[in-house]
PDB file of N, CA and C in Angstrom:
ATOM      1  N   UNK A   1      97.855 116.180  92.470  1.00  0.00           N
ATOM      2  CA  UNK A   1      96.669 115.383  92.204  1.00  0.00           C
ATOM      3  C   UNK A   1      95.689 115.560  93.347  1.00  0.00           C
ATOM      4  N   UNK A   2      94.296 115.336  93.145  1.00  0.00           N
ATOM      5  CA  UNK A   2      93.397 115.945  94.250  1.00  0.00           C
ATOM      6  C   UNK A   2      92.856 114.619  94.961  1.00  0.00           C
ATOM      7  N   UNK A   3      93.420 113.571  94.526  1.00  0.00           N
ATOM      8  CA  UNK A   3      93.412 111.988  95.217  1.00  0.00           C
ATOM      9  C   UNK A   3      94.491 112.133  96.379  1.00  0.00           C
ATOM     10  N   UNK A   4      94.449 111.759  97.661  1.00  0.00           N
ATOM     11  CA  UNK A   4      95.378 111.795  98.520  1.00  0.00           C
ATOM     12  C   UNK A   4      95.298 110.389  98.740  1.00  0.00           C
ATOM     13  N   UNK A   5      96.587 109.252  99.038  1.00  0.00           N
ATOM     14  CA  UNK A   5      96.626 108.204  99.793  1.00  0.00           C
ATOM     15  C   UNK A   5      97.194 108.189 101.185  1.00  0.00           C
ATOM     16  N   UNK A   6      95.991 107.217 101.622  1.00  0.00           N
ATOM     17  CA  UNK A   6      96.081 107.744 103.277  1.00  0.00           C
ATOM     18  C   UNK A   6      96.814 106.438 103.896  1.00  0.00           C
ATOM     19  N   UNK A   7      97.275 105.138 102.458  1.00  0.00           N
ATOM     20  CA  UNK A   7      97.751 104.218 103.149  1.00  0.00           C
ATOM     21  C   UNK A   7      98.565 104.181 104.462  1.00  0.00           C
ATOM     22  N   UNK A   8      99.484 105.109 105.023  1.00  0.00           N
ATOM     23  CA  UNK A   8     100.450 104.626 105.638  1.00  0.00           C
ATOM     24  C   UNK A   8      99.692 105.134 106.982  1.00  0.00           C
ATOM     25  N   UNK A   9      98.473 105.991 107.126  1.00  0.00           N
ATOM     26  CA  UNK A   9      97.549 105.993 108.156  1.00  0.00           C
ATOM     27  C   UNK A   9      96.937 104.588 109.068  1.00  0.00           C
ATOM     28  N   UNK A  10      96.227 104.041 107.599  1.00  0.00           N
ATOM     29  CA  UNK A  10      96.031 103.295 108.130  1.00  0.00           C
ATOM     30  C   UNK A  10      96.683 102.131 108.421  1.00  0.00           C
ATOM     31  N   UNK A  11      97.864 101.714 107.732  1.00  0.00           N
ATOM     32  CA  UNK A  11      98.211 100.893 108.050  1.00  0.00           C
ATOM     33  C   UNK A  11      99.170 101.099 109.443  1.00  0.00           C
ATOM     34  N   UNK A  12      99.406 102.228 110.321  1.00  0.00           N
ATOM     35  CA  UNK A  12      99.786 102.652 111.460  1.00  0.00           C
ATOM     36  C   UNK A  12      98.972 102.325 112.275  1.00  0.00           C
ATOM     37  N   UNK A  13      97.565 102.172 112.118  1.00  0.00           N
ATOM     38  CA  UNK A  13      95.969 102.414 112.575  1.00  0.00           C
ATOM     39  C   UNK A  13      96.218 100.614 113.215  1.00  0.00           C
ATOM     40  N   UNK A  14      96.320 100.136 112.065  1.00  0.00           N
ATOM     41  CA  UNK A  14      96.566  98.566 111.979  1.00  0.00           C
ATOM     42  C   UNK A  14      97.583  97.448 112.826  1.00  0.00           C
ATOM     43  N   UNK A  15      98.880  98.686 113.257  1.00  0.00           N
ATOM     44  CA  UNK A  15      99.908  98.342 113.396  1.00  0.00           C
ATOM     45  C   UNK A  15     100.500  97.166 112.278  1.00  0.00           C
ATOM     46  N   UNK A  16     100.739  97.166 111.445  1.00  0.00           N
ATOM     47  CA  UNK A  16     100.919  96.707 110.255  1.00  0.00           C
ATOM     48  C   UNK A  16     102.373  97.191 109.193  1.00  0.00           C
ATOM     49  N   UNK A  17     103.162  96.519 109.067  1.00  0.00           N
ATOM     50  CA  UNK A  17     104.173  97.111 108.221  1.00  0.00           C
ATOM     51  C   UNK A  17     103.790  97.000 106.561  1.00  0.00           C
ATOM     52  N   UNK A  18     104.329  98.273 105.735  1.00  0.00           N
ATOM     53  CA  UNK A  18     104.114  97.933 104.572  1.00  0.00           C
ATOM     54  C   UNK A  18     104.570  96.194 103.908  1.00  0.00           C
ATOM     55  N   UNK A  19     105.486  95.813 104.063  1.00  0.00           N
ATOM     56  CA  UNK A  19     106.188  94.606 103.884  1.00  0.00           C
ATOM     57  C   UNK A  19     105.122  93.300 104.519  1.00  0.00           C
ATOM     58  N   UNK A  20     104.630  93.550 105.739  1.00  0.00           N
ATOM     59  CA  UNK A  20     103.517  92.559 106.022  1.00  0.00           C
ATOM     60  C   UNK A  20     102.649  92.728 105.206  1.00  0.00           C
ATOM     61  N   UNK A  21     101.830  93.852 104.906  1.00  0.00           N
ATOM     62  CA  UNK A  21     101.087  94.227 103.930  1.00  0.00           C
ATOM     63  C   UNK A  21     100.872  93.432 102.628  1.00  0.00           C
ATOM     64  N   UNK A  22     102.060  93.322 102.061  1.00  0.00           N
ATOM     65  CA  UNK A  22     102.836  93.344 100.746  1.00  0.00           C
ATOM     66  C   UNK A  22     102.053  92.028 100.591  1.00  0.00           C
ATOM     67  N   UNK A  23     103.027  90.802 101.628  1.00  0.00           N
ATOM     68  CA  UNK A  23     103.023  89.658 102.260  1.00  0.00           C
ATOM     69  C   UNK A  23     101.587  88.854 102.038  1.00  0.00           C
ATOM     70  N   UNK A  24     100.554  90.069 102.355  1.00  0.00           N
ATOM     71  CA  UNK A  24      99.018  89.449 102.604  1.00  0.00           C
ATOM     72  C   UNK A  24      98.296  89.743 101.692  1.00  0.00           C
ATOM     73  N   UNK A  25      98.625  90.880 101.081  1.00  0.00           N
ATOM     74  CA  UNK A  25      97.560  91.191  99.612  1.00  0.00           C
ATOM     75  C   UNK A  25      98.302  90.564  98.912  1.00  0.00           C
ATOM     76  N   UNK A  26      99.262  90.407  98.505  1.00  0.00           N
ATOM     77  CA  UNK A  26     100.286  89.128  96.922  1.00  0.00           C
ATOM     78  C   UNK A  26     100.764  90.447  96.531  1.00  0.00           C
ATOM     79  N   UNK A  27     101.012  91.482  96.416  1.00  0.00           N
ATOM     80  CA  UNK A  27     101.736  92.956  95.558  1.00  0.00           C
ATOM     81  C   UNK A  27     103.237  93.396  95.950  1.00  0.00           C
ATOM     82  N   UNK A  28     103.951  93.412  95.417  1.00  0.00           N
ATOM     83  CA  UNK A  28     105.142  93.611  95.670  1.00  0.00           C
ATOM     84  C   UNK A  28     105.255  94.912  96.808  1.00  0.00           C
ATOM     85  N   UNK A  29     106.510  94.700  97.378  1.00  0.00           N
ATOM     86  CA  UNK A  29     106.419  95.523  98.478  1.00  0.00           C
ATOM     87  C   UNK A  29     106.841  97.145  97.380  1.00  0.00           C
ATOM     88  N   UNK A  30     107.378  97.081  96.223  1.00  0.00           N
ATOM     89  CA  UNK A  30     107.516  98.266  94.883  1.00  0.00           C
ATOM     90  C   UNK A  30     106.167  99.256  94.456  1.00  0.00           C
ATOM     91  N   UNK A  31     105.115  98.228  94.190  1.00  0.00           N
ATOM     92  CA  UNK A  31     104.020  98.367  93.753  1.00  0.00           C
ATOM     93  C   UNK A  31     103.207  98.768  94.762  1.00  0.00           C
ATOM     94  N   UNK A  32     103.284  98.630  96.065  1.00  0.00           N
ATOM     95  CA  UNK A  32     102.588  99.064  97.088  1.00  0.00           C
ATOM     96  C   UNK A  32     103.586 100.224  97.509  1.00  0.00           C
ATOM     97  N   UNK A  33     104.720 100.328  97.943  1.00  0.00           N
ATOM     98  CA  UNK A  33     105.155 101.525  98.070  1.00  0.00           C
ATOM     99  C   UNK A  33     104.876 102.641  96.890  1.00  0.00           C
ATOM    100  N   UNK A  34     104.799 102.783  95.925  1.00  0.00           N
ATOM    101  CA  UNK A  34     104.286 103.944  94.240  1.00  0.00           C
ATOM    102  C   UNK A  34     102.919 104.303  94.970  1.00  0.00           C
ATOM    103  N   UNK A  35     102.045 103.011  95.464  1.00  0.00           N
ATOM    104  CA  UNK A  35     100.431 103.603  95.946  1.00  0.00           C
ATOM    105  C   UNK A  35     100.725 104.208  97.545  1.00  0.00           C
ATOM    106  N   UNK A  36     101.457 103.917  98.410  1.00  0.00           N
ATOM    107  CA  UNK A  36     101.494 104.804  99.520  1.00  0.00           C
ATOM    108  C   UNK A  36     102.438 106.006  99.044  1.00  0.00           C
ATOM    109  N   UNK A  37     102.854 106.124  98.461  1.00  0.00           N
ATOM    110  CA  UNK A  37     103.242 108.070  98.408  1.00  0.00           C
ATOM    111  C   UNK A  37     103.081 108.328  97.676  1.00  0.00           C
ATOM    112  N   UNK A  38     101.638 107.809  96.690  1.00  0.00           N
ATOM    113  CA  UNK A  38     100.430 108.686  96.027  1.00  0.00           C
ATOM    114  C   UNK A  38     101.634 108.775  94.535  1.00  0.00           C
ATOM    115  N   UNK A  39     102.130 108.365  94.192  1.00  0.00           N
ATOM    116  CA  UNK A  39     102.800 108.121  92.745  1.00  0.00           C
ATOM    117  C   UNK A  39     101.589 107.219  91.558  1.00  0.00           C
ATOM    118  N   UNK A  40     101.147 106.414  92.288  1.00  0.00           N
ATOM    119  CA  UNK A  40      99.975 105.350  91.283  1.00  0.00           C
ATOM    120  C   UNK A  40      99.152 106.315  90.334  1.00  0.00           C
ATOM    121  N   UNK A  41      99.238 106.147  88.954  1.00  0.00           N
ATOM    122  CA  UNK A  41      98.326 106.450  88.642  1.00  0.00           C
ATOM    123  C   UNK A  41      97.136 106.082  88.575  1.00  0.00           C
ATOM    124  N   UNK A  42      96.782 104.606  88.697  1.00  0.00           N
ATOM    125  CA  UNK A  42      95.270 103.851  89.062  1.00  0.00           C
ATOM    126  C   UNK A  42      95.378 102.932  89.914  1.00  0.00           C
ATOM    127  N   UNK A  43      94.413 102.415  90.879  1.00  0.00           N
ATOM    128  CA  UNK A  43      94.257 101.221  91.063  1.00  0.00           C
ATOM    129  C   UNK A  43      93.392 100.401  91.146  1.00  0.00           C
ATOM    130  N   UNK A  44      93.755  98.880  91.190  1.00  0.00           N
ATOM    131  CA  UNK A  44      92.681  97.869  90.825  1.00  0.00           C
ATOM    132  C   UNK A  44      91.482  97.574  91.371  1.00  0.00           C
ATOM    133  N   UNK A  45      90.308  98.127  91.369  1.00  0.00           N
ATOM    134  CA  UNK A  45      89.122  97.100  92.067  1.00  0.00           C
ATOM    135  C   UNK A  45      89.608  96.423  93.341  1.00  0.00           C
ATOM    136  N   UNK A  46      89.872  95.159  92.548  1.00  0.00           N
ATOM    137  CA  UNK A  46      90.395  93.742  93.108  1.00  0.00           C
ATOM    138  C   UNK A  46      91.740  94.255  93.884  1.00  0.00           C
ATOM    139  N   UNK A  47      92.092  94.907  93.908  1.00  0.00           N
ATOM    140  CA  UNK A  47      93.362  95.128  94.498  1.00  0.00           C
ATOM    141  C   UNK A  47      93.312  95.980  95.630  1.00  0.00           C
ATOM    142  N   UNK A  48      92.121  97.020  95.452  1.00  0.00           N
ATOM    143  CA  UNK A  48      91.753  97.886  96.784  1.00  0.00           C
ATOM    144  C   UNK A  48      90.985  96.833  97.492  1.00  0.00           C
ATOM    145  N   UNK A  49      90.178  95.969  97.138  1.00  0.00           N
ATOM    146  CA  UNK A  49      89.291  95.308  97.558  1.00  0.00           C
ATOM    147  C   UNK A  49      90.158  94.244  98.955  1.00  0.00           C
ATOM    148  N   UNK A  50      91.407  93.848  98.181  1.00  0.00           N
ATOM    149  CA  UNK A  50      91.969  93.037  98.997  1.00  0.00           C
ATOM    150  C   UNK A  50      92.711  93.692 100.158  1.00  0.00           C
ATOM    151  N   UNK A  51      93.365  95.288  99.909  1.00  0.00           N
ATOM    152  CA  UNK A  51      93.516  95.946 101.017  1.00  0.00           C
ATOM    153  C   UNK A  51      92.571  96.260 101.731  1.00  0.00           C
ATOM    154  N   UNK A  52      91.699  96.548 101.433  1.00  0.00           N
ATOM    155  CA  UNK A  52      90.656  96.674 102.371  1.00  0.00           C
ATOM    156  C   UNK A  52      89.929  95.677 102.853  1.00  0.00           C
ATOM    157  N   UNK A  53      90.243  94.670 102.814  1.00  0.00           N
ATOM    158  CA  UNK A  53      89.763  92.994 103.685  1.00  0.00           C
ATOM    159  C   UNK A  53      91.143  93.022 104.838  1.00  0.00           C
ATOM    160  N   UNK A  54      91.788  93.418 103.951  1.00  0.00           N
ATOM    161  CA  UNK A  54      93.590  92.382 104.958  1.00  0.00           C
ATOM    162  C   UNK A  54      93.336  94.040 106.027  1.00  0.00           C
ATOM    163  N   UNK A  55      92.837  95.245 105.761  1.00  0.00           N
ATOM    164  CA  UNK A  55      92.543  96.153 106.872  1.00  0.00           C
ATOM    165  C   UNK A  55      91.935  96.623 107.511  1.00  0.00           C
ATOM    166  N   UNK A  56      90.842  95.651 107.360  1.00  0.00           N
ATOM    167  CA  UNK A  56      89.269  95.793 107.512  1.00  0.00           C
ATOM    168  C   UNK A  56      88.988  97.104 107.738  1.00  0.00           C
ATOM    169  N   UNK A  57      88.943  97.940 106.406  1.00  0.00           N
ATOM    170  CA  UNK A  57      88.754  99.293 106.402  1.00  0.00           C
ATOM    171  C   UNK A  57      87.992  99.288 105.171  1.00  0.00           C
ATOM    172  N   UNK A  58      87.208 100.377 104.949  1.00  0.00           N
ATOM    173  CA  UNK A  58      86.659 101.335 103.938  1.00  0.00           C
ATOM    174  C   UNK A  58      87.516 101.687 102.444  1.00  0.00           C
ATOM    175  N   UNK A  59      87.032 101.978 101.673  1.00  0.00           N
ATOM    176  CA  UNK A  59      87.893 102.323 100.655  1.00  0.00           C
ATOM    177  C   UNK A  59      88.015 104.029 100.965  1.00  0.00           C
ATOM    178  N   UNK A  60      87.860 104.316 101.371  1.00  0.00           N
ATOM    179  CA  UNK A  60      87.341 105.590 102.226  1.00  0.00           C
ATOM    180  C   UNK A  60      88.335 106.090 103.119  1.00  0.00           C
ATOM    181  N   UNK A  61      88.696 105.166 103.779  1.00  0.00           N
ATOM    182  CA  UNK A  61      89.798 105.124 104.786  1.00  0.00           C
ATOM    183  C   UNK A  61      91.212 105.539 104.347  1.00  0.00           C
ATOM    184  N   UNK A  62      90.891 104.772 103.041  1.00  0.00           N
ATOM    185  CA  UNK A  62      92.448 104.991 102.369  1.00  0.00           C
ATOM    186  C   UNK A  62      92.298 106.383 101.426  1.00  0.00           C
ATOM    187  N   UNK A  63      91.765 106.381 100.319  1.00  0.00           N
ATOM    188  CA  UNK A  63      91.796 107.196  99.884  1.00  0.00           C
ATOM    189  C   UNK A  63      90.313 108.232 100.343  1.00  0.00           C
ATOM    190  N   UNK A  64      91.406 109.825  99.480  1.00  0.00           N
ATOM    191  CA  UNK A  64      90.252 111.068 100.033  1.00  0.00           C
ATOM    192  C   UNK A  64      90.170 111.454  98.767  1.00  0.00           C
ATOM    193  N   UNK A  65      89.667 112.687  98.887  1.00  0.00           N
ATOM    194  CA  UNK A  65      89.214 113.635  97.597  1.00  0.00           C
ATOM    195  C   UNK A  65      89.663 114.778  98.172  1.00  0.00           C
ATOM    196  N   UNK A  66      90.620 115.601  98.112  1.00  0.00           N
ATOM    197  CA  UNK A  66      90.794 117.171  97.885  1.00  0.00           C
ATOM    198  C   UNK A  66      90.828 118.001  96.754  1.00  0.00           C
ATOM    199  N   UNK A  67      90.049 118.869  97.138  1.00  0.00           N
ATOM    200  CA  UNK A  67      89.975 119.615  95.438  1.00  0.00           C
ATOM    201  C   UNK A  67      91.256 121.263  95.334  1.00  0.00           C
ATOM    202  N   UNK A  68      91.606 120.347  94.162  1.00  0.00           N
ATOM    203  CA  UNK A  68      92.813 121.210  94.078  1.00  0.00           C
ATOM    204  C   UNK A  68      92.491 122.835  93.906  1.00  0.00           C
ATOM    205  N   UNK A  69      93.410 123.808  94.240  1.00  0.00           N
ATOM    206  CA  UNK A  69      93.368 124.973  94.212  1.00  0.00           C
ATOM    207  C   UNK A  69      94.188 125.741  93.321  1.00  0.00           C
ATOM    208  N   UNK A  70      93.188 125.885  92.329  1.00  0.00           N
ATOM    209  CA  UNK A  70      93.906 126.809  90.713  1.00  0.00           C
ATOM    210  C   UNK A  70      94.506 128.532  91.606  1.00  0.00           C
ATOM    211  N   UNK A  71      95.787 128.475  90.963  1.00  0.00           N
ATOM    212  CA  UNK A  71      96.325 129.672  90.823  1.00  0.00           C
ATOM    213  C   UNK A  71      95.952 130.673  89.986  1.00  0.00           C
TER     214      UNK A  71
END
């Protein structure tokens, strides 16, 4: 996929454990682990919105854009 998640960047950035994480946005520590190793197929508005308050980061921060390379 040409979406990369950069969660576990920043939340290193943060000093922050996924499980604190979990803790402060309301999302299971399941549902947040699928979005840090880029398994998610979507996510919520409201749900990036709240990671990105509890990390006072960018939506930007977390996710990138790489464009994939056809064989």
């Amino acid at each position: 996929m040409a979406i990369i998640v950069n969660l576990d960047v920043m939340l290193a950035k943060r000093k922050m454990s996924l499980s604190e994480l979990s803790e402060r946005v309301g999302l299971t520590l399941a549902n947040l682990s699928v979005l840090k190793t880029g398994k998610a197929k979507a996510i919520r508005f409201s749900t990036l919105n709240t990671i990105c308050a509890v990390l006072n980061c960018q939506p930007g921060d977390i996710l990138e854009y790489q464009q994939e390379h056809k064989v």
